[in-house]
N, C-alpha and C. Protein backbone atom coordinates (compact mmCIF):
# COMPACT_ATOMS: atom_id res chain seq x y z
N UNK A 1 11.66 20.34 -8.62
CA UNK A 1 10.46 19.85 -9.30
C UNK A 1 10.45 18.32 -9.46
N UNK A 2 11.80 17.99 -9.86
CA UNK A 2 11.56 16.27 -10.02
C UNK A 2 11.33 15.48 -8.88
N UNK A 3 12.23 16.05 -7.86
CA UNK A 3 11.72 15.47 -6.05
C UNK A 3 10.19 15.48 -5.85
N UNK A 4 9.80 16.54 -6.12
CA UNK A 4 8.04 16.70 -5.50
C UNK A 4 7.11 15.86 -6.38
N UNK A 5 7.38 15.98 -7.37
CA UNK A 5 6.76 14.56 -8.21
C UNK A 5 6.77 13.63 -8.36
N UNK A 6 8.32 13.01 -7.51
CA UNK A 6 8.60 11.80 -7.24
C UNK A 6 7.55 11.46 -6.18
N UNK A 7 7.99 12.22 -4.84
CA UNK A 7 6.95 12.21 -3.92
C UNK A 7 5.31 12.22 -3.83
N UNK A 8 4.81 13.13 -4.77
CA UNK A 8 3.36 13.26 -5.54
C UNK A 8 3.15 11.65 -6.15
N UNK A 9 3.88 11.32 -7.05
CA UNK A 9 3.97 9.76 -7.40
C UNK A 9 3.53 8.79 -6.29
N UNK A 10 4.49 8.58 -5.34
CA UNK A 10 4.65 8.02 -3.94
C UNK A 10 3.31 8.18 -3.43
N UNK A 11 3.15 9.43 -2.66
CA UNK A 11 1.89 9.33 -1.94
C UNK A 11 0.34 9.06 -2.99
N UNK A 12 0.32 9.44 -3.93
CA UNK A 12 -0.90 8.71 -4.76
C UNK A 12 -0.81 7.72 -4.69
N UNK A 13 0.40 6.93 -4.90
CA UNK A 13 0.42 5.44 -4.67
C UNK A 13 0.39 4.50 -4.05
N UNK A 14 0.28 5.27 -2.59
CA UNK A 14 0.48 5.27 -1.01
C UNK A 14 -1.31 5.02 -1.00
N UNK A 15 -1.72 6.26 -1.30
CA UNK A 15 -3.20 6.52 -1.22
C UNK A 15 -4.39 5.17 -1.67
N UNK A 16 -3.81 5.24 -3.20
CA UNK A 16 -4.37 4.24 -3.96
C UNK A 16 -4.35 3.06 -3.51
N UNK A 17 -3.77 2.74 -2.58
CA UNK A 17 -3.07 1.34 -2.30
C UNK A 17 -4.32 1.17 -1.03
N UNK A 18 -3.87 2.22 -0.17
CA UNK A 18 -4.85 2.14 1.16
C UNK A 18 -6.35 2.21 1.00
N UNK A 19 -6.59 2.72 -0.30
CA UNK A 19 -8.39 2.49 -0.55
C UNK A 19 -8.74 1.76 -1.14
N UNK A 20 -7.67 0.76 -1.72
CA UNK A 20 -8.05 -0.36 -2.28
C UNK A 20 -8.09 -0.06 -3.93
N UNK A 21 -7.70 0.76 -4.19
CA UNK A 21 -7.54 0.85 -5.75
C UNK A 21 -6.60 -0.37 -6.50
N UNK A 22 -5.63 -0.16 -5.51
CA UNK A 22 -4.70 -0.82 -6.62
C UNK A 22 -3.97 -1.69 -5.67
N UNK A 23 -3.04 -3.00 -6.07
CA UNK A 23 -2.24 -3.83 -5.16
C UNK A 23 -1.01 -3.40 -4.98
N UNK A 24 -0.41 -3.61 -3.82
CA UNK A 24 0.89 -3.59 -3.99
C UNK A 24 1.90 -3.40 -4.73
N UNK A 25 1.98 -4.18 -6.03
CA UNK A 25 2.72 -4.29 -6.96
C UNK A 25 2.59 -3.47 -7.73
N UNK A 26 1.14 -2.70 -8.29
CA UNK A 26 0.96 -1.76 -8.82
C UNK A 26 1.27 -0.62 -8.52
N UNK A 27 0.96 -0.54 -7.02
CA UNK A 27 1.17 0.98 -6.42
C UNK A 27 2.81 0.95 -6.87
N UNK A 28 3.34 0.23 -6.69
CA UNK A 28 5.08 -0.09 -6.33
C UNK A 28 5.46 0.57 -7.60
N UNK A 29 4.79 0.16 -8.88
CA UNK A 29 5.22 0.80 -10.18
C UNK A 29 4.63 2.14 -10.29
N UNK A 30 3.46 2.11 -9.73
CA UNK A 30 3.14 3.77 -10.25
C UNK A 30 4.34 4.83 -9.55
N UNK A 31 4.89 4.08 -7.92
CA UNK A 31 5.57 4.95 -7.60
C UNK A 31 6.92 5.34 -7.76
N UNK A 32 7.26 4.32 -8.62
CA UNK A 32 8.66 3.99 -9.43
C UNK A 32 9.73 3.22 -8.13
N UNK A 33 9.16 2.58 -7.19
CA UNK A 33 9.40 1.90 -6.32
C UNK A 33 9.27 0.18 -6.61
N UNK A 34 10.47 0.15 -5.99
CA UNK A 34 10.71 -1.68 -5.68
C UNK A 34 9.45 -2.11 -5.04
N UNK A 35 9.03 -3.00 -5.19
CA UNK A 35 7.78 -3.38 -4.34
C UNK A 35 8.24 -3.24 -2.32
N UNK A 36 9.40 -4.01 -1.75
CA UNK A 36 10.31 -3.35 -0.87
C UNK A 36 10.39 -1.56 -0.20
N UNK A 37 10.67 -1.40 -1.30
CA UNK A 37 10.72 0.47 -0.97
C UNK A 37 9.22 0.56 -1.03
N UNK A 38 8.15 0.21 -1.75
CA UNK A 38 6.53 0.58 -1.77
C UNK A 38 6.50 0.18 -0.05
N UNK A 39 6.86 -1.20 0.27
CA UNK A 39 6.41 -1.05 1.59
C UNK A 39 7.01 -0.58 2.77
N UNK A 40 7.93 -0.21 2.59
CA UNK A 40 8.84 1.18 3.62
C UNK A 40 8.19 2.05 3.39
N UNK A 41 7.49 2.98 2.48
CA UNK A 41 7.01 4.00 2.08
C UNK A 41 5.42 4.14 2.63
N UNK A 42 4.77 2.88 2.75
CA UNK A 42 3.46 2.44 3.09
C UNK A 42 3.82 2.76 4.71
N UNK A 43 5.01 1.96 5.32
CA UNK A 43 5.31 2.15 6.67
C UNK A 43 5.94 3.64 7.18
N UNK A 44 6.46 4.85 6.61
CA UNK A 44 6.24 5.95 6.52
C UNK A 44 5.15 6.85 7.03
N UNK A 45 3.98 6.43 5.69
CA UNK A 45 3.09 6.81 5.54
C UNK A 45 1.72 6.65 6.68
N UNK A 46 1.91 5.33 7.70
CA UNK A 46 1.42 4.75 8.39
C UNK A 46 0.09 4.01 7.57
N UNK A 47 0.65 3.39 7.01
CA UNK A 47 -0.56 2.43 5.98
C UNK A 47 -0.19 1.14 6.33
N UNK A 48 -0.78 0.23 6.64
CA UNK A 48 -0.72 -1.45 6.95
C UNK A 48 -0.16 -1.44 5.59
N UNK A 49 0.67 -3.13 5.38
CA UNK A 49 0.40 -3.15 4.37
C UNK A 49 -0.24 -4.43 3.75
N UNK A 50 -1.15 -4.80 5.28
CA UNK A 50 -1.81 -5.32 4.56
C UNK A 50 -3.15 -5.20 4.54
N UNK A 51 -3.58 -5.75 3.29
CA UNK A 51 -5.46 -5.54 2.72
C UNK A 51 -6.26 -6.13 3.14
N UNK A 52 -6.96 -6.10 4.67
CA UNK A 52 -8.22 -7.31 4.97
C UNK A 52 -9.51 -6.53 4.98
N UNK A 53 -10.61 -6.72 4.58
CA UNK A 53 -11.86 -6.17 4.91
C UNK A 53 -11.99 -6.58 6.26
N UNK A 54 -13.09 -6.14 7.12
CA UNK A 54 -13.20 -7.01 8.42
C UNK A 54 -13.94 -7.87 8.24
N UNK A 55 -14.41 -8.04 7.18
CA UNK A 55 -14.96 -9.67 7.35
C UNK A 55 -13.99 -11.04 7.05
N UNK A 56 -12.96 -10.37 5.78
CA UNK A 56 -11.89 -11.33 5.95
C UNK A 56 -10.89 -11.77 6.79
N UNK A 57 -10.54 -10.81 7.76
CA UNK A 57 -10.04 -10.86 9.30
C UNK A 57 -10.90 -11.97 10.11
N UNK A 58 -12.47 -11.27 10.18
CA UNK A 58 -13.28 -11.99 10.79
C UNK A 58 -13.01 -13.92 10.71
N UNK A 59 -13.32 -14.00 9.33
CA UNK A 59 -13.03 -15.28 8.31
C UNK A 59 -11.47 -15.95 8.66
N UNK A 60 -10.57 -15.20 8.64
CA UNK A 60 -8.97 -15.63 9.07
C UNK A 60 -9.36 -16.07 10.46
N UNK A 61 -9.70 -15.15 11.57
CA UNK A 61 -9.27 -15.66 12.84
C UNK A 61 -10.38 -16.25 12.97
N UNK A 62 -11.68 -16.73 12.82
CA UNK A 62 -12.19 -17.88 12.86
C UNK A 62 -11.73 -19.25 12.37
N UNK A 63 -10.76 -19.43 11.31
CA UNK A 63 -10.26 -20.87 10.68
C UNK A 63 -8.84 -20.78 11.82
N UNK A 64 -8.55 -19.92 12.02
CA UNK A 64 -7.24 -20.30 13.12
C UNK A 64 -7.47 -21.11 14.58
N UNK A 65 -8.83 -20.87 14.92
CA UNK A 65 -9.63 -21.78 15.48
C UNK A 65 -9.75 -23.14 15.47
């Protein structure tokens, strides 16, 4: 029981993270994870870890220009 709730923890926090609920750092605590282990767990999970809308992508690789 304590494993699967660890895990239940994890992937909500996994989740939350990828829809934009919450940052990094947060997810990292909800999941009782190092911010480190949050992003091994993100890379697991197959979640980027990082947050761009496509317009902020858009916006990035236009100033790299």
């Amino acid at each position: 029981p304590d494993e699967l709730a660890k895990e239940l923890r994890i992937a909500a926090a996994v989740k939350w993270y990828e829809i934009g609920r919450v940052s990094q750092g947060r997810g990292a605590e909800i999941a009782g994870l190092s911010r480190a282990a949050f992003i091994d767990a993100l890379s697991s999970y197959r979640v980027s870890p990082m947050q761009y809308t496509e317009q902020e992508l858009v916006d990035e690789l236009s100033d790299a220009n």
